[in-house]
Protein backbone atom coordinates (compact mmCIF):
# COMPACT_ATOMS: atom_id res chain seq x y z
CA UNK A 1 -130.95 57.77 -41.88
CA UNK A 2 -128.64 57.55 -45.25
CA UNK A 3 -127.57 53.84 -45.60
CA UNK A 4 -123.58 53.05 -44.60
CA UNK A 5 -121.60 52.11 -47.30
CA UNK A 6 -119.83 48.88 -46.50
CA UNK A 7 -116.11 48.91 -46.20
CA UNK A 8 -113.81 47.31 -48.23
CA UNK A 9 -111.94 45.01 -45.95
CA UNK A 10 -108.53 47.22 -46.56
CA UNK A 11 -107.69 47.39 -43.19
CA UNK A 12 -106.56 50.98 -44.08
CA UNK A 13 -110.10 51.83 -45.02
CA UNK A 14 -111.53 53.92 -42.64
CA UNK A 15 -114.74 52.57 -42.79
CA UNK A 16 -113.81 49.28 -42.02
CA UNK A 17 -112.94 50.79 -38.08
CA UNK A 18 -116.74 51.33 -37.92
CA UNK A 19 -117.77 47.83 -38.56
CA UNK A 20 -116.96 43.90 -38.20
CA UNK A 21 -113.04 43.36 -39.46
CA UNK A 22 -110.41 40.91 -39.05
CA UNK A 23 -108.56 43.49 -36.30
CA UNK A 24 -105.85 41.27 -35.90
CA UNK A 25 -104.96 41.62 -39.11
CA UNK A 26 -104.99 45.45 -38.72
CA UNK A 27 -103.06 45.29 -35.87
CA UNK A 28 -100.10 42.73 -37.19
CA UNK A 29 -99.77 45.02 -40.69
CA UNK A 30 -99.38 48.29 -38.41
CA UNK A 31 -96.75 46.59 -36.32
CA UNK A 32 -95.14 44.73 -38.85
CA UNK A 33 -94.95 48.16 -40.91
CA UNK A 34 -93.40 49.89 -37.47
CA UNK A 35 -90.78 47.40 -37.40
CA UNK A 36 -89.69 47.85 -40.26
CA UNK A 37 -89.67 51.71 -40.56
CA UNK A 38 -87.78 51.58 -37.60
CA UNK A 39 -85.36 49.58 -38.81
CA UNK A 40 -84.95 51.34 -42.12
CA UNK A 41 -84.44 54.20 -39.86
CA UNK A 42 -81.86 53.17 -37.59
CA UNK A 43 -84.45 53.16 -34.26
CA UNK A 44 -85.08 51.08 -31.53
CA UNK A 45 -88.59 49.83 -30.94
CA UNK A 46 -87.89 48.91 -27.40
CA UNK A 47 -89.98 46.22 -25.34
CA UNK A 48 -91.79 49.47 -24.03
CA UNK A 49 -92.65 51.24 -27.43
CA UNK A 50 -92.91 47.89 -29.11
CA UNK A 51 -95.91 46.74 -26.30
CA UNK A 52 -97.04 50.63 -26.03
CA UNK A 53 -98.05 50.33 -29.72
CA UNK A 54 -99.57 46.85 -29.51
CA UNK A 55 -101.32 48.21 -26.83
CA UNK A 56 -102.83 51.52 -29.24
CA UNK A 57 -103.55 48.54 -31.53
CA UNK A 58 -105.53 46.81 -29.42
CA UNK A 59 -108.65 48.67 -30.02
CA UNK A 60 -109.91 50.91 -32.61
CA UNK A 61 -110.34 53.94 -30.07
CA UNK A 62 -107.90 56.70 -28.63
CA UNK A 63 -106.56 56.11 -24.93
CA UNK A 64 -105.18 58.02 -22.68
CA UNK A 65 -101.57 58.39 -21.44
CA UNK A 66 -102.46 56.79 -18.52
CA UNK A 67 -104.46 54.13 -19.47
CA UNK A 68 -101.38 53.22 -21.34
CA UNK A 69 -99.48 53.55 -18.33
CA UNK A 70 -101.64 51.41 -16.20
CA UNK A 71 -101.11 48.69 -18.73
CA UNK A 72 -97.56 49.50 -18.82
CA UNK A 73 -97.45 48.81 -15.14
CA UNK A 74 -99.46 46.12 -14.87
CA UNK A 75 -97.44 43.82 -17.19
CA UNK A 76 -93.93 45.14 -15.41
CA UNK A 77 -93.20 48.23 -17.35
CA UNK A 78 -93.04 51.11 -14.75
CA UNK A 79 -95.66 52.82 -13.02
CA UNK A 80 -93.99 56.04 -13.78
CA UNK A 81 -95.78 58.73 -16.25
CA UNK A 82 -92.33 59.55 -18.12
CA UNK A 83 -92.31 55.31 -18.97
CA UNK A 84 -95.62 56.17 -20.91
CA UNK A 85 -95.15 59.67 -22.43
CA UNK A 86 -91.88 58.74 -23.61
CA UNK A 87 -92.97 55.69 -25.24
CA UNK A 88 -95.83 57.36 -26.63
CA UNK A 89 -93.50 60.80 -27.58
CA UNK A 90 -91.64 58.27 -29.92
CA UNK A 91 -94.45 56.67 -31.43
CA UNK A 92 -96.15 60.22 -32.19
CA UNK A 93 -93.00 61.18 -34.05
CA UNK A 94 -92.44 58.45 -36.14
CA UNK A 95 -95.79 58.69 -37.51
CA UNK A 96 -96.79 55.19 -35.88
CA UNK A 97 -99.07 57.24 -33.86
CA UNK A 98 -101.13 60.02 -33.28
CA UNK A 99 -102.49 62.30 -30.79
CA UNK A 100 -106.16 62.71 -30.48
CA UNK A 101 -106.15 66.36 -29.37
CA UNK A 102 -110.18 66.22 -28.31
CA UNK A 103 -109.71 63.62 -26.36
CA UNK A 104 -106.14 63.94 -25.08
CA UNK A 105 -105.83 60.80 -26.12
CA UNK A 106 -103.32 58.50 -28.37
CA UNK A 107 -104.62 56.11 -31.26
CA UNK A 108 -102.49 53.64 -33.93
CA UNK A 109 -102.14 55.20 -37.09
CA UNK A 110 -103.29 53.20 -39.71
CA UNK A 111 -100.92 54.69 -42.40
CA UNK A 112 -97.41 54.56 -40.95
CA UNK A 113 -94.77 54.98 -43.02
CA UNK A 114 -96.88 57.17 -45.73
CA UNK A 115 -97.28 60.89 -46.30
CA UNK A 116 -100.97 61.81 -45.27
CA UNK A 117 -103.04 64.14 -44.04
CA UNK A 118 -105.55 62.01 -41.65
CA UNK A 119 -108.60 63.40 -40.72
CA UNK A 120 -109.93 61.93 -37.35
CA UNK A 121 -113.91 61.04 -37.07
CA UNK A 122 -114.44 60.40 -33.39
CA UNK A 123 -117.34 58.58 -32.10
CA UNK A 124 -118.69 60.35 -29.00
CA UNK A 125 -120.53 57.43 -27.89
CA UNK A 126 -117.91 54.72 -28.12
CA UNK A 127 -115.04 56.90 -28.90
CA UNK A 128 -113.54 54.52 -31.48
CA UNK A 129 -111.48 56.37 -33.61
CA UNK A 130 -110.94 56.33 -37.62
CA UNK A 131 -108.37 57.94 -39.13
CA UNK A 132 -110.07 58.63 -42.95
CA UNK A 133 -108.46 60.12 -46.02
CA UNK A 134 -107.83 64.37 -45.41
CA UNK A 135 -105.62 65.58 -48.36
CA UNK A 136 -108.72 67.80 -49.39
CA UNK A 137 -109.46 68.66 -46.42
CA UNK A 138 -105.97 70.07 -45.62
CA UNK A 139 -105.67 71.61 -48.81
CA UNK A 140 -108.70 73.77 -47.89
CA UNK A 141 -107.46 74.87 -44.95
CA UNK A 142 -104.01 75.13 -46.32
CA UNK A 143 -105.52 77.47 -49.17
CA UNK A 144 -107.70 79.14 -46.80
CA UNK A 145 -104.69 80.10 -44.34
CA UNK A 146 -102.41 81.42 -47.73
CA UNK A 147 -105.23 83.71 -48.10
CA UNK A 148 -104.45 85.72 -44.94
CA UNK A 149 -100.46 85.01 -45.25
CA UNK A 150 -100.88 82.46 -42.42
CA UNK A 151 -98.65 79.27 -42.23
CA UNK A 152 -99.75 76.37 -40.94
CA UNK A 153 -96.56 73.91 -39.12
CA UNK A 154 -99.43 71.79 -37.78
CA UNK A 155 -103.12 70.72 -38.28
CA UNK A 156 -105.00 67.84 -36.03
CA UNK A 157 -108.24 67.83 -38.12
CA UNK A 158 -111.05 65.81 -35.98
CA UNK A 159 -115.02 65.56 -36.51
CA UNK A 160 -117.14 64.26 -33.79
CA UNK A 161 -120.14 62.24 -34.43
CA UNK A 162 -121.79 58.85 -33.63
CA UNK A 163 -120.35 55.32 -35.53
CA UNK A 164 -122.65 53.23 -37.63
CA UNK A 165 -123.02 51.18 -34.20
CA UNK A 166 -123.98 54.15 -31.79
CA UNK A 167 -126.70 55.16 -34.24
CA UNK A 168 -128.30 52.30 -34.48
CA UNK A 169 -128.24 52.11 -30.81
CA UNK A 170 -129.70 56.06 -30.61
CA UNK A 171 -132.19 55.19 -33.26
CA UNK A 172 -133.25 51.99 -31.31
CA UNK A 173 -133.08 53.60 -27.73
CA UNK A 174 -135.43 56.71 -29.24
CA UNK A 175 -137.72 53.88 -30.61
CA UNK A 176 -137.78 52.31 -27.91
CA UNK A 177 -139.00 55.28 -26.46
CA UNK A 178 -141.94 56.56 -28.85
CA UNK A 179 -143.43 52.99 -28.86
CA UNK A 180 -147.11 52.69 -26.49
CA UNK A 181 -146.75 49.97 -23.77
């Protein structure tokens, strides 16, 4: 198995999703940076997008609409699906967000407020989410689509694969397995 490089500690290294990390801090910079883009923008992060986003930051992993909207209800929020979607509509938009098409799912963008091109690596065991560096990768596929006269308005890049921790976890469960009792 190739060794892991260890991340940084910039919470907006992907890497760092995959291991150990002050979260909170992760979580307090993306909000912080929301608030602010919203206010340079003339927006309202309501109670419901405000907590809907603290909620996506809450975990490095994608959720669903209505796992959001079971939170939602449970802390007095609405039990309707529109209370979710539209919270999570807004958030997508301003770039605080993004969808997870694989998983029809919803994660915190780690880059708010900055041009990017994310590319998505997905854990299929855990499915914990990092959003990593893609300006190559979309200039591939931008190239690639130029070729045929093709133009792209949108591209949700995502790679599924196992985390550093599911590995280890394969590579000890398929240990576990070869070793004589």
């Amino acid at each position: 198995m190739p060794k892991i490089p260890a991340p940084s500690g910039d919470p907006a290294d992907p890497g760092i999703v995959f291991h150990r990390h002050d979260h909170a801090h992760c979580a307090e910079d993306a909000l912080s940076r929301a608030e602010t883009l919203s206010d340079q923008r003339g927006l309202r992060l309501t109670p419901v997008r405000r907590r809907t986003l603290e909620i996506l930051l809450e975990e490095h992993r994608a959720l669903g609409a209505y796992e959001v909207l079971d939170r939602l209800a449970a802390e007095g929020f609405g039990k309707q699906p529109p209370v979710a979607y539209r919270a999570l509509d807004f958030l997508v938009d301003q770039g605080f967000a993004h969808r997870i098409r694989r998983l029809n799912a919803f994660t915190a963008c780690v880059h708010s407020g900055e041009p990017h091109s994310p590319v998505f690596l997905i854990c299929s065991g855990c499915n914990t989410v990092a959003e990593a560096p893609g300006a190559e990768v979309h200039g591939a596929l931008v190239g690639a689509a130029q070729e045929v006269g093709f133009a792209i308005r949108r591209a949700n890049i995502e790679a599924v694969g196992l985390c550093p921790a599911c590995q280890a976890d394969e590579g000890a469960a398929s240990a576990d397995e070869t070793t004589p009792a």
